[in-house]
N, C-alpha and C. Protein backbone atom coordinates (compact mmCIF):
# COMPACT_ATOMS: atom_id res chain seq x y z
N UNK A 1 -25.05 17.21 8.36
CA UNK A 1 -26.25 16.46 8.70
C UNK A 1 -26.41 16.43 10.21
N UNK A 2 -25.53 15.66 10.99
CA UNK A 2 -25.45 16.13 12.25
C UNK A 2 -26.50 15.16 12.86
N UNK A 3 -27.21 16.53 14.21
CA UNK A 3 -28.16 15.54 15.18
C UNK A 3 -29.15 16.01 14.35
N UNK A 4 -29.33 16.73 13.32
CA UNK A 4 -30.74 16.50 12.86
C UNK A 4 -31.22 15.52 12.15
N UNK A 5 -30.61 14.80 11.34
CA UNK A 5 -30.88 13.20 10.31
C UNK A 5 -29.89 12.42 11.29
N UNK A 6 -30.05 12.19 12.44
CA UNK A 6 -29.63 11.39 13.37
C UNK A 6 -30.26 9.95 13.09
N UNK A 7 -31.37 10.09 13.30
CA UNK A 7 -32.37 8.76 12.72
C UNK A 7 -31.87 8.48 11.48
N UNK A 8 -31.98 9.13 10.46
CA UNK A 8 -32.11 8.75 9.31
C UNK A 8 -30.71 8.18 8.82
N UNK A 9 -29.58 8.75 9.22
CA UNK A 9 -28.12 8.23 9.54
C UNK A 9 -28.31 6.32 10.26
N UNK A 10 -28.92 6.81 11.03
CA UNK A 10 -29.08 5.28 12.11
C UNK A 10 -29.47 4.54 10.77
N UNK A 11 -30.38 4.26 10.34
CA UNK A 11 -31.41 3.58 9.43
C UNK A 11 -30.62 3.18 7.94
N UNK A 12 -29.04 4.62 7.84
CA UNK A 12 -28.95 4.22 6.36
C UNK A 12 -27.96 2.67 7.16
N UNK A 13 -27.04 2.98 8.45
CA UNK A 13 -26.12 2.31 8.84
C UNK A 13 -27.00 0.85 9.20
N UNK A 14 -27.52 0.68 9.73
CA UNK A 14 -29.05 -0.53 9.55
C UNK A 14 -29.13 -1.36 8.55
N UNK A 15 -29.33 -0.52 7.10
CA UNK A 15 -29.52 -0.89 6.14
C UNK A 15 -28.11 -1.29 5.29
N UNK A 16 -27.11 -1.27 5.72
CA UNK A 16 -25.81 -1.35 5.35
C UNK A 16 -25.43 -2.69 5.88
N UNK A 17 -25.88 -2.79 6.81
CA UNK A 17 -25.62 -3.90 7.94
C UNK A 17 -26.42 -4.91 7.22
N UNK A 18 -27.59 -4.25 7.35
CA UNK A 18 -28.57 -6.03 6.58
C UNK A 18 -28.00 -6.52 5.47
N UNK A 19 -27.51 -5.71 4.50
CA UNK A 19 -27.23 -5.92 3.21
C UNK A 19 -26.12 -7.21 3.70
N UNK A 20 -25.19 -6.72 4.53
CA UNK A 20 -23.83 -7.13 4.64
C UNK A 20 -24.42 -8.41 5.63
N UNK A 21 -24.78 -8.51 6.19
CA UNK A 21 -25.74 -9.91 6.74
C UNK A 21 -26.36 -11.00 5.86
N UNK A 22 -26.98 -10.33 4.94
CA UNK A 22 -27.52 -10.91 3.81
C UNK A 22 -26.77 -11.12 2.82
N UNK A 23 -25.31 -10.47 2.54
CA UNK A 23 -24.31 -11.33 1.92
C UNK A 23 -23.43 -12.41 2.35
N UNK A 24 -23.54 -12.29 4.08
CA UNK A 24 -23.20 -13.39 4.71
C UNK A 24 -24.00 -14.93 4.65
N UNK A 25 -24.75 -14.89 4.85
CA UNK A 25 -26.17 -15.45 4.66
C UNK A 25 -26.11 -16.04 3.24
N UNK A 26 -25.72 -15.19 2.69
CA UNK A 26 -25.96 -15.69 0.79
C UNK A 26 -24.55 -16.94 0.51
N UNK A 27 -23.29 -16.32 0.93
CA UNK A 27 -22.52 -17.24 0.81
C UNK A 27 -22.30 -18.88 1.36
N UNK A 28 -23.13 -18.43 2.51
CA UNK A 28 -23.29 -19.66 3.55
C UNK A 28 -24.49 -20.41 2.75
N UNK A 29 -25.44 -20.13 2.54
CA UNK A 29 -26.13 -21.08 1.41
C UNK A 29 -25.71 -21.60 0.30
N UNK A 30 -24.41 -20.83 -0.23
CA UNK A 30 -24.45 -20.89 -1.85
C UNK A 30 -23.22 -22.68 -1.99
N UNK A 31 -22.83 -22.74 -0.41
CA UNK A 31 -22.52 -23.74 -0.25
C UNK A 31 -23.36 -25.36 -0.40
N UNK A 32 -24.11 -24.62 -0.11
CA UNK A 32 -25.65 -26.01 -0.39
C UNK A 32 -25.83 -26.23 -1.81
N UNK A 33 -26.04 -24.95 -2.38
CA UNK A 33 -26.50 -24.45 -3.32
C UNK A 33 -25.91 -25.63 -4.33
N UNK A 34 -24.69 -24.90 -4.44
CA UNK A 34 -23.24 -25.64 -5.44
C UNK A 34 -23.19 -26.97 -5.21
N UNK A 35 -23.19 -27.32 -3.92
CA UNK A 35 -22.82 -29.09 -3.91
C UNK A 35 -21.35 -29.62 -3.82
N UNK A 36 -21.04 -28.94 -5.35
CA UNK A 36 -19.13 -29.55 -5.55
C UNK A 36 -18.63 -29.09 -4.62
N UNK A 37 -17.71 -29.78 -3.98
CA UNK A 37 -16.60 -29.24 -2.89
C UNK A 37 -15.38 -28.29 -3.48
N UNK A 38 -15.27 -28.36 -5.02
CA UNK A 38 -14.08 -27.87 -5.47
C UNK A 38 -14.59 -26.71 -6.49
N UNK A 39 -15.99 -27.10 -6.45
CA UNK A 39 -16.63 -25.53 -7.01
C UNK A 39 -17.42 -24.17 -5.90
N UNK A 40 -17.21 -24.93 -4.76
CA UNK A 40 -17.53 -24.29 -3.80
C UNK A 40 -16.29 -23.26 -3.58
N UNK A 41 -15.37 -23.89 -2.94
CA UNK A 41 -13.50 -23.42 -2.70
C UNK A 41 -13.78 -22.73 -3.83
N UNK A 42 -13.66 -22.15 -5.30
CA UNK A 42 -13.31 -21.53 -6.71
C UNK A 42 -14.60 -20.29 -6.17
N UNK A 43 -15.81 -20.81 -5.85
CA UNK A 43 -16.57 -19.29 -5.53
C UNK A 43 -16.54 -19.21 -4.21
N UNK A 44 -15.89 -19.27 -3.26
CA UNK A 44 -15.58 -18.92 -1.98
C UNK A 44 -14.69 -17.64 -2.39
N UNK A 45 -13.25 -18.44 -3.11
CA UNK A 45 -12.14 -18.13 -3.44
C UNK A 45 -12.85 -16.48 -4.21
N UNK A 46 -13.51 -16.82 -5.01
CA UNK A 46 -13.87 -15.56 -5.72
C UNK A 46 -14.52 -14.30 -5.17
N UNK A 47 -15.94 -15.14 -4.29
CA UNK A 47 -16.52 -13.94 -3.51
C UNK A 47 -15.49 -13.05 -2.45
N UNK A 48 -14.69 -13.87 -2.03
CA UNK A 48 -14.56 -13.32 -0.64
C UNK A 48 -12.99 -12.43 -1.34
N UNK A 49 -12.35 -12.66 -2.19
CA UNK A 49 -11.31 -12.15 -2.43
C UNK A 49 -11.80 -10.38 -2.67
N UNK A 50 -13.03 -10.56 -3.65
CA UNK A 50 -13.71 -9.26 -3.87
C UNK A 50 -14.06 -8.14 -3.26
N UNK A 51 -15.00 -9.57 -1.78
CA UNK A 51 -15.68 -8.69 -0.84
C UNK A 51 -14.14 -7.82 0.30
N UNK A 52 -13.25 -8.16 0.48
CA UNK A 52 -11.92 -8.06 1.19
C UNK A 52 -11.28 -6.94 0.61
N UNK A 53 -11.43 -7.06 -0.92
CA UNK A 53 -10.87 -5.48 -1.70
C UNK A 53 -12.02 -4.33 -1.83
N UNK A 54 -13.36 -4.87 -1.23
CA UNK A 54 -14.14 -3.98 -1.44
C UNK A 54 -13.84 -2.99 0.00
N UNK A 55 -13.65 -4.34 0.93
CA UNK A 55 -13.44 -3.59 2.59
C UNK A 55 -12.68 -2.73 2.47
N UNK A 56 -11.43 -3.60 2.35
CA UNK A 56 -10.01 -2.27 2.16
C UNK A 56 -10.02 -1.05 1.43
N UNK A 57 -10.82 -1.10 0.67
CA UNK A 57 -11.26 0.24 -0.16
C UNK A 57 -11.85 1.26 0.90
N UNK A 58 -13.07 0.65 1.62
CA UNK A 58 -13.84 1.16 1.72
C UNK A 58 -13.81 1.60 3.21
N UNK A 59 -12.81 1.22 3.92
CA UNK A 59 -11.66 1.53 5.12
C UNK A 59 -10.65 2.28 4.94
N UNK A 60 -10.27 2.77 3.30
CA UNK A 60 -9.25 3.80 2.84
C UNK A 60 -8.04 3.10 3.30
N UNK A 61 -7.85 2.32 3.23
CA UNK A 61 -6.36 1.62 3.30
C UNK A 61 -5.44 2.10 2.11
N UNK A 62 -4.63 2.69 2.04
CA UNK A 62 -3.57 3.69 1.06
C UNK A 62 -3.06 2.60 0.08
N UNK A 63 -2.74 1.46 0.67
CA UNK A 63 -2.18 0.56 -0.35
C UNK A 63 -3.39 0.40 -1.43
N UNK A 64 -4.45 -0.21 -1.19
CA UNK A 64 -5.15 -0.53 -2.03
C UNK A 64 -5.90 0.45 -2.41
N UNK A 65 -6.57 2.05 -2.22
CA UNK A 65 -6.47 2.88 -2.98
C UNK A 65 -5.76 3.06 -4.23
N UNK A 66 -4.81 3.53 -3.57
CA UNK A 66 -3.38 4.04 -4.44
C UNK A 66 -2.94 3.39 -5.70
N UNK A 67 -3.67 2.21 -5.12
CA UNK A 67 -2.61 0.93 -6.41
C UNK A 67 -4.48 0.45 -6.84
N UNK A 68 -5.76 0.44 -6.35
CA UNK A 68 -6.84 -0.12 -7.03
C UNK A 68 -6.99 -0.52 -8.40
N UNK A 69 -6.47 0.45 -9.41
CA UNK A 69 -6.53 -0.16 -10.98
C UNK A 69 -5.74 -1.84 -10.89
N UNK A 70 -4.18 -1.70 -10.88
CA UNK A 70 -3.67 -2.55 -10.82
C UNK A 70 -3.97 -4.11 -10.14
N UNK A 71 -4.76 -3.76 -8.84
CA UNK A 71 -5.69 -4.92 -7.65
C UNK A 71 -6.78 -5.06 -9.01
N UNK A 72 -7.48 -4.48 -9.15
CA UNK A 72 -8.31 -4.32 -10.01
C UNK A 72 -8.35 -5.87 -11.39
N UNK A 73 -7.12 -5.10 -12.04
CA UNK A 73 -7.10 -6.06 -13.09
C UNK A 73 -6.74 -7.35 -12.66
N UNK A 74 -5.77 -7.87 -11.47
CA UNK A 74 -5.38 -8.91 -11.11
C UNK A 74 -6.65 -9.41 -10.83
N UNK A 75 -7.07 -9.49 -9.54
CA UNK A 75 -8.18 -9.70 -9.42
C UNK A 75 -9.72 -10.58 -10.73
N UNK A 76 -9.76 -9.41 -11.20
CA UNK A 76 -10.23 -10.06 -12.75
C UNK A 76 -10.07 -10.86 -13.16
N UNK A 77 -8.49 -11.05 -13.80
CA UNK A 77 -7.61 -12.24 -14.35
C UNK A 77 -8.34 -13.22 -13.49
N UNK A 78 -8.25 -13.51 -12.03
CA UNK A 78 -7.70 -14.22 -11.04
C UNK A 78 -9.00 -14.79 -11.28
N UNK A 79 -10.36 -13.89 -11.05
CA UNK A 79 -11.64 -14.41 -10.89
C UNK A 79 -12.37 -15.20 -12.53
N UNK A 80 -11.54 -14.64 -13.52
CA UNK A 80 -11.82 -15.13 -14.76
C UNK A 80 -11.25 -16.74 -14.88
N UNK A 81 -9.60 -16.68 -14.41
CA UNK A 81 -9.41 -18.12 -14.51
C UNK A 81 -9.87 -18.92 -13.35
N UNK A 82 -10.76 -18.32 -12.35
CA UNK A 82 -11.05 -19.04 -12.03
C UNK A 82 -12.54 -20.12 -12.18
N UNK A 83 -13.45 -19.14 -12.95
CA UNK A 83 -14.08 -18.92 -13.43
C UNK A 83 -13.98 -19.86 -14.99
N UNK A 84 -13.41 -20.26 -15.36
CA UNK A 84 -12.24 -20.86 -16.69
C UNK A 84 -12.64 -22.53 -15.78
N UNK A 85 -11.92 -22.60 -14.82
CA UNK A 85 -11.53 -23.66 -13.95
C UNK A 85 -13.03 -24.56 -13.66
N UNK A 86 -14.23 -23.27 -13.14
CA UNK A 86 -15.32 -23.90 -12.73
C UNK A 86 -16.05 -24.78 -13.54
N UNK A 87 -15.96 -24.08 -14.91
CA UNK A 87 -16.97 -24.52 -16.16
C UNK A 87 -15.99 -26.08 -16.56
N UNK A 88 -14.93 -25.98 -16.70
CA UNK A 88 -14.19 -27.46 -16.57
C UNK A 88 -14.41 -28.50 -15.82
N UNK A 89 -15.25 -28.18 -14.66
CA UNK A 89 -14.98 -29.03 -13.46
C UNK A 89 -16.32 -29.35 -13.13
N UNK A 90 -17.18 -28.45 -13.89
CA UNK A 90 -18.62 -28.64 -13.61
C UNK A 90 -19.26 -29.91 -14.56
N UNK A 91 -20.17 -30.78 -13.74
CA UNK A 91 -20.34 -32.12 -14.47
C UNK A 91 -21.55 -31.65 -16.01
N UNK A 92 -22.23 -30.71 -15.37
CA UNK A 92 -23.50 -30.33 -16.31
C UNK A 92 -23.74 -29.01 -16.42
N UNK A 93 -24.32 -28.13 -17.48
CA UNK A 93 -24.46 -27.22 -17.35
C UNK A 93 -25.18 -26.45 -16.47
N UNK A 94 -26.22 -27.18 -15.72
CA UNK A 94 -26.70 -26.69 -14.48
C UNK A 94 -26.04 -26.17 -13.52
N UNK A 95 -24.90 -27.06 -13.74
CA UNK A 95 -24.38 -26.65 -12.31
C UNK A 95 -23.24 -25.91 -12.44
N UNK A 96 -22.81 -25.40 -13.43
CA UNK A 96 -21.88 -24.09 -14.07
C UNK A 96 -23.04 -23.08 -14.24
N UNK A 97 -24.19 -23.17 -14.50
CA UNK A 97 -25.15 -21.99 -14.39
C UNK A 97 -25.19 -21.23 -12.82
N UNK A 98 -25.42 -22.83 -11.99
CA UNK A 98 -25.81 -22.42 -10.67
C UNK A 98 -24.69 -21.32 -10.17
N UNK A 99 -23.26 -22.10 -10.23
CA UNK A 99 -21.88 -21.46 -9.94
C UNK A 99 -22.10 -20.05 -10.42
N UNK A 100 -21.87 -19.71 -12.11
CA UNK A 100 -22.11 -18.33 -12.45
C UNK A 100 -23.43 -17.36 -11.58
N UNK A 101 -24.33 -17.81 -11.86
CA UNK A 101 -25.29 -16.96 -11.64
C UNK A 101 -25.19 -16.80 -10.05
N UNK A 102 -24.26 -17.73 -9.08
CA UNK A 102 -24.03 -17.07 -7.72
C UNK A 102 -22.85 -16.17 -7.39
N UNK A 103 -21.99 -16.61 -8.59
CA UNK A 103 -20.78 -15.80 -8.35
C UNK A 103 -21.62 -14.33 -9.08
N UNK A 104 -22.11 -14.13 -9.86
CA UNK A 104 -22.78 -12.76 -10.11
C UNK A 104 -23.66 -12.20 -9.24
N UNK A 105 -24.48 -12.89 -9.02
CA UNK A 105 -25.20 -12.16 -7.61
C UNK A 105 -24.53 -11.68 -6.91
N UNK A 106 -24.01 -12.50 -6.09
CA UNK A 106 -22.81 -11.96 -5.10
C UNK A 106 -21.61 -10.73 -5.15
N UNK A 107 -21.36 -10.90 -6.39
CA UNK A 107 -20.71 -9.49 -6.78
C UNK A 107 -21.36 -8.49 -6.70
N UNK A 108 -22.44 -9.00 -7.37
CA UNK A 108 -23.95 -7.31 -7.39
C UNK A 108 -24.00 -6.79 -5.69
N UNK A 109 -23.88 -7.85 -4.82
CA UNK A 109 -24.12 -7.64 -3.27
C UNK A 109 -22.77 -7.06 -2.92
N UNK A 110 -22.03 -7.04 -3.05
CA UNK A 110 -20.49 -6.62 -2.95
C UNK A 110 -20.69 -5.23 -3.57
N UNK A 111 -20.85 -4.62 -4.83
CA UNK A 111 -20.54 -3.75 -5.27
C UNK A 111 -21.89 -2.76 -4.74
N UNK A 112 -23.20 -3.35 -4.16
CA UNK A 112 -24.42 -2.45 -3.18
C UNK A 112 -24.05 -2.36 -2.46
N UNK A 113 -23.31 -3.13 -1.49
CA UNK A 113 -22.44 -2.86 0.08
C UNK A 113 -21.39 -1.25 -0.03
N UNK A 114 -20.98 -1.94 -1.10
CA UNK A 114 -19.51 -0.83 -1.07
C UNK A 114 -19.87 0.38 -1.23
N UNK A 115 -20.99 1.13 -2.14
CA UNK A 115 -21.07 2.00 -2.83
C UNK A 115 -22.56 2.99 -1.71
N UNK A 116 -23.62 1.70 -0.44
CA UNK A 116 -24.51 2.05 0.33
C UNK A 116 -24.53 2.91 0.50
N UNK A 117 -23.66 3.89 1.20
CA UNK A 117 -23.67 4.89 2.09
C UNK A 117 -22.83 6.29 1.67
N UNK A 118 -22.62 6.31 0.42
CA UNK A 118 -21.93 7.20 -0.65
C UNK A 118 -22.46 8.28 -0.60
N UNK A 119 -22.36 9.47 -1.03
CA UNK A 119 -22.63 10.83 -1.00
C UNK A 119 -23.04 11.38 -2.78
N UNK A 120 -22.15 10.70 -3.22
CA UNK A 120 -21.90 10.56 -4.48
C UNK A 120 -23.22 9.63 -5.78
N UNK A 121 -23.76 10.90 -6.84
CA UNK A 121 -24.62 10.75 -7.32
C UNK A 121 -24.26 9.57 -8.49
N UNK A 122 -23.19 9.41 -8.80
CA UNK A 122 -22.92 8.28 -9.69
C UNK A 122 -22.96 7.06 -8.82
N UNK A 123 -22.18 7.09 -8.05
CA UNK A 123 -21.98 5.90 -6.90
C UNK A 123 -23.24 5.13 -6.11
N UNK A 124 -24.22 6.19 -5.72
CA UNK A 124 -25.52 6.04 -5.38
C UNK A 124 -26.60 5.47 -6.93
N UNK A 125 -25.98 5.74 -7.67
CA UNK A 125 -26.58 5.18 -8.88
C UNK A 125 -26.34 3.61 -9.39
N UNK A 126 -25.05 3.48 -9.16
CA UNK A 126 -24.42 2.42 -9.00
C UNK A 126 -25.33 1.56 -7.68
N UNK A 127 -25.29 2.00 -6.85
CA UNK A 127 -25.81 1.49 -5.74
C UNK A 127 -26.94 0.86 -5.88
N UNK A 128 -27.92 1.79 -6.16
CA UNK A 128 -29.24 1.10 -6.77
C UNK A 128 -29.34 0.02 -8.00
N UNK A 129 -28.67 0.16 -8.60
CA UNK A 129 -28.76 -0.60 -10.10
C UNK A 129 -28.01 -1.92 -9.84
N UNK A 130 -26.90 -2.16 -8.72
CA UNK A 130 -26.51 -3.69 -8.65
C UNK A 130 -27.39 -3.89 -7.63
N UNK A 131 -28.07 -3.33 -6.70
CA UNK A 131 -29.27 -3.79 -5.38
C UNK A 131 -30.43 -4.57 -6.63
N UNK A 132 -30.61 -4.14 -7.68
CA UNK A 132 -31.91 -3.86 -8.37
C UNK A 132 -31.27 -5.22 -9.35
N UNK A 133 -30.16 -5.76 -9.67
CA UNK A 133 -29.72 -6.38 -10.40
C UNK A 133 -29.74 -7.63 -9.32
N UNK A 134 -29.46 -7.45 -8.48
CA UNK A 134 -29.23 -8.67 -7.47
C UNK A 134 -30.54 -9.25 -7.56
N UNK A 135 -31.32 -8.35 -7.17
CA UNK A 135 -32.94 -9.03 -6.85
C UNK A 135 -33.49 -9.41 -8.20
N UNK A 136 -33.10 -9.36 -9.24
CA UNK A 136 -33.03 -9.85 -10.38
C UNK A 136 -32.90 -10.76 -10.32
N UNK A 137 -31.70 -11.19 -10.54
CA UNK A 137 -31.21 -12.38 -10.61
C UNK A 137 -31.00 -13.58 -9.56
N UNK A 138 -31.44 -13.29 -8.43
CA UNK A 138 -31.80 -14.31 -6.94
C UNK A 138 -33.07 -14.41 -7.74
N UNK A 139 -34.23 -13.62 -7.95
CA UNK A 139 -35.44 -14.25 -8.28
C UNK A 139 -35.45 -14.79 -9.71
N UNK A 140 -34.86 -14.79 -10.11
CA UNK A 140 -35.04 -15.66 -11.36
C UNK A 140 -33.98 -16.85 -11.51
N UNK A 141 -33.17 -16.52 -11.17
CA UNK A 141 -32.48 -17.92 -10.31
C UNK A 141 -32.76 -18.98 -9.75
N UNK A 142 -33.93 -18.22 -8.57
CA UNK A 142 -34.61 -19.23 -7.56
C UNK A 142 -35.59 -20.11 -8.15
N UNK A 143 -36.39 -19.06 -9.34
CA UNK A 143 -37.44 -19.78 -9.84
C UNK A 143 -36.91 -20.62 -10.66
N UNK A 144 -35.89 -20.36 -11.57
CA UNK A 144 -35.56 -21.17 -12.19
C UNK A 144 -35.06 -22.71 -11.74
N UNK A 145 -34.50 -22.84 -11.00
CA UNK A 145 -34.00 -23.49 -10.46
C UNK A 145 -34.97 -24.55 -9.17
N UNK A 146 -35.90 -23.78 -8.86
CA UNK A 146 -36.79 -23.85 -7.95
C UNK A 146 -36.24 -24.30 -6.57
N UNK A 147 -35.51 -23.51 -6.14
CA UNK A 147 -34.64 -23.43 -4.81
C UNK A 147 -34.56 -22.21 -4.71
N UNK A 148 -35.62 -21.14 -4.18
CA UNK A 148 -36.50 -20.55 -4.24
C UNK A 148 -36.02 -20.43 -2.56
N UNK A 149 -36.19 -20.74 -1.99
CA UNK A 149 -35.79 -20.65 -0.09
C UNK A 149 -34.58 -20.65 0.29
N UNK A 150 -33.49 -21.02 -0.84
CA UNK A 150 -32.16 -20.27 -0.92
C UNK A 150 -31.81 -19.43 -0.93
N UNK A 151 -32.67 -18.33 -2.08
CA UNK A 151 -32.48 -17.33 -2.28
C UNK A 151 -33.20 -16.21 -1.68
N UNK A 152 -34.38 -16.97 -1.14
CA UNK A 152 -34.99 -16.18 -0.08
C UNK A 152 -34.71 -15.41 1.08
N UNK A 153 -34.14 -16.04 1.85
CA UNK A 153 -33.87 -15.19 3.41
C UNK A 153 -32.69 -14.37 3.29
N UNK A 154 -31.88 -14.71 2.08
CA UNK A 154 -30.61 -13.43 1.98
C UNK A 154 -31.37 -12.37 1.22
N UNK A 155 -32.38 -12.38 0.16
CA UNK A 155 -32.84 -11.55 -0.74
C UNK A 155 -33.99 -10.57 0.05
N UNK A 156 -34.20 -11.46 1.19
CA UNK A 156 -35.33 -10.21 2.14
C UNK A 156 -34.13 -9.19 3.24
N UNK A 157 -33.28 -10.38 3.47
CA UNK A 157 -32.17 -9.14 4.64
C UNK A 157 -31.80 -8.06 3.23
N UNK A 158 -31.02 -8.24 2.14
CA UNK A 158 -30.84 -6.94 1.24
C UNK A 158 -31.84 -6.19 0.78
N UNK A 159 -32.78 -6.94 0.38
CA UNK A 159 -33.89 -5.61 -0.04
C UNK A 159 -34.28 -5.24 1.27
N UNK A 160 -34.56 -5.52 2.39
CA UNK A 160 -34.74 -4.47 3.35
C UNK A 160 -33.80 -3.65 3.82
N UNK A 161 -32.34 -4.11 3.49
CA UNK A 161 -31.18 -3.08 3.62
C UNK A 161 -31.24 -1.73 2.74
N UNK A 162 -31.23 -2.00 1.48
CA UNK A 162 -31.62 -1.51 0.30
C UNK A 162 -33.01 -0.24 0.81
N UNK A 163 -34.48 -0.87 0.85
CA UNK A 163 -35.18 -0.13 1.10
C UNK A 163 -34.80 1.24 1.98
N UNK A 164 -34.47 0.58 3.29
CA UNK A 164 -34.04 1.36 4.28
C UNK A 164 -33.27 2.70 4.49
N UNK A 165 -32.22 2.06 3.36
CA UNK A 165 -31.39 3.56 2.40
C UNK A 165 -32.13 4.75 2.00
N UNK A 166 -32.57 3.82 1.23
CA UNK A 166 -33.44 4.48 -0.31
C UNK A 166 -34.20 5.63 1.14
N UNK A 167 -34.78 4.99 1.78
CA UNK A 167 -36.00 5.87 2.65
C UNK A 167 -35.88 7.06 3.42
N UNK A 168 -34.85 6.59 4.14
CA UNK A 168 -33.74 7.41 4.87
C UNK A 168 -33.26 8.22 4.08
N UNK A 169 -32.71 8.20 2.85
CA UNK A 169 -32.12 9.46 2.26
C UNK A 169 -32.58 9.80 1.33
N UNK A 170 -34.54 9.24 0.79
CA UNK A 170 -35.24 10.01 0.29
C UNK A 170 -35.70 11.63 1.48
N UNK A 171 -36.06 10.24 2.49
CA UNK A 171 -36.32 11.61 4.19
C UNK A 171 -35.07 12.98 4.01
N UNK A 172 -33.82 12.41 4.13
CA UNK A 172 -33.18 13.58 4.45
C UNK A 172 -32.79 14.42 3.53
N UNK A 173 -33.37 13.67 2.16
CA UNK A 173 -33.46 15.15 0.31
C UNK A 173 -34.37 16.03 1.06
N UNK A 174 -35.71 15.31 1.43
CA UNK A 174 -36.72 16.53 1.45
C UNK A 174 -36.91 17.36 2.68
N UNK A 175 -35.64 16.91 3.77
CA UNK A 175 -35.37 17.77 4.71
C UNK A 175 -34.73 18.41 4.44
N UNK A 176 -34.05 18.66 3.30
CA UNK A 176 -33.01 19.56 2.45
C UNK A 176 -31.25 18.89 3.75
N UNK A 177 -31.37 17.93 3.87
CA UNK A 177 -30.33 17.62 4.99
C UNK A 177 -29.08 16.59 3.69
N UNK A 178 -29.66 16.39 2.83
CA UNK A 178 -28.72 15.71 2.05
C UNK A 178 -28.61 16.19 0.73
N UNK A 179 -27.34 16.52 0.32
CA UNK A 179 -27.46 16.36 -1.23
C UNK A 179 -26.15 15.83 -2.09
N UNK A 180 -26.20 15.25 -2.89
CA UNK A 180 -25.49 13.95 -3.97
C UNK A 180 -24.71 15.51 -4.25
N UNK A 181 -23.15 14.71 -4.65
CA UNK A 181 -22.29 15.85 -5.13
C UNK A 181 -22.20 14.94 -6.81
């Protein structure tokens, strides 16, 4: 690709960034969001354990490569009982909805981050479909809930991360400068 999709390189790294801004952004609300202090800590605990194995992945760190299945399933376990823990602790079902449906979003934003800037036609597929799942479920969340300006200012930084991709490496297909293995 080189200096010719120079721009379009700039724009996917842009759009990688917003996303990852806008998952910053998302967690820092989801604190409002939740309320409980001890259901907050359980999806802190959850997002960020994720987003940390998504990094290390995605920095090629050999340990967590090498061994990912195994991180993998722990992980799971870890986020399931914790997950186990929330719905116990939650006074109403609202607010075990609220918990789930942020700990899922947030994953969807975790697994669009990780997969952004991929080469790879499955992965890029992946990419789109949790971007496309996120904005799903923030907007129907929001409405539901009608906290609607929660989900707002993180859901415009990712879909403009998102877009930005998409644009950029629609541009560099039809410059013949990119192609999905």
């Amino acid at each position: 690709m080189g200096i010719q999709a120079k721009r379009e390189n700039l724009f996917r790294i842009i759009g990688m960034m917003l996303i990852l801004i806008g998952f910053t952004i998302s967690i820092f609300l989801d604190i409002h969001v939740v309320g409980d202090p001890l259901l907050i800590i359980l999806l802190l605990l959850i997002e960020i354990s994720w987003f940390f194995l998504s990094l290390f992945l995605k920095l090629e760190k050999n340990f967590f490569v090498d061994h990912f299945f195994q991180i993998f399933l722990v992980l799971s376990c870890f986020s399931i009982f914790l997950i186990i823990i929330a719905s116990l602790l939650s006074s109403t079902n609202s607010v075990f909805f609220t918990f789930i449906s942020k700990v899922i979003s947030n994953l969807l934003i975790i697994v669009c981050w990780h997969f952004c800037l991929s080469l790879y036609k499955k992965e890029k597929i992946i990419f789109f479909f949790s971007g496309v799942g996120y904005v799903l479920i923030s907007l129907i969340y929001g409405i539901k809930l009608l906290i609607i300006y929660y989900t707002l200012i993180p859901l415009i930084f990712i879909t403009t991360g998102i877009v930005f991709i998409i644009i950029s490496e629609l541009n560099m297909k039809k410059k013949g400068l990119l192609t999905y293995i």
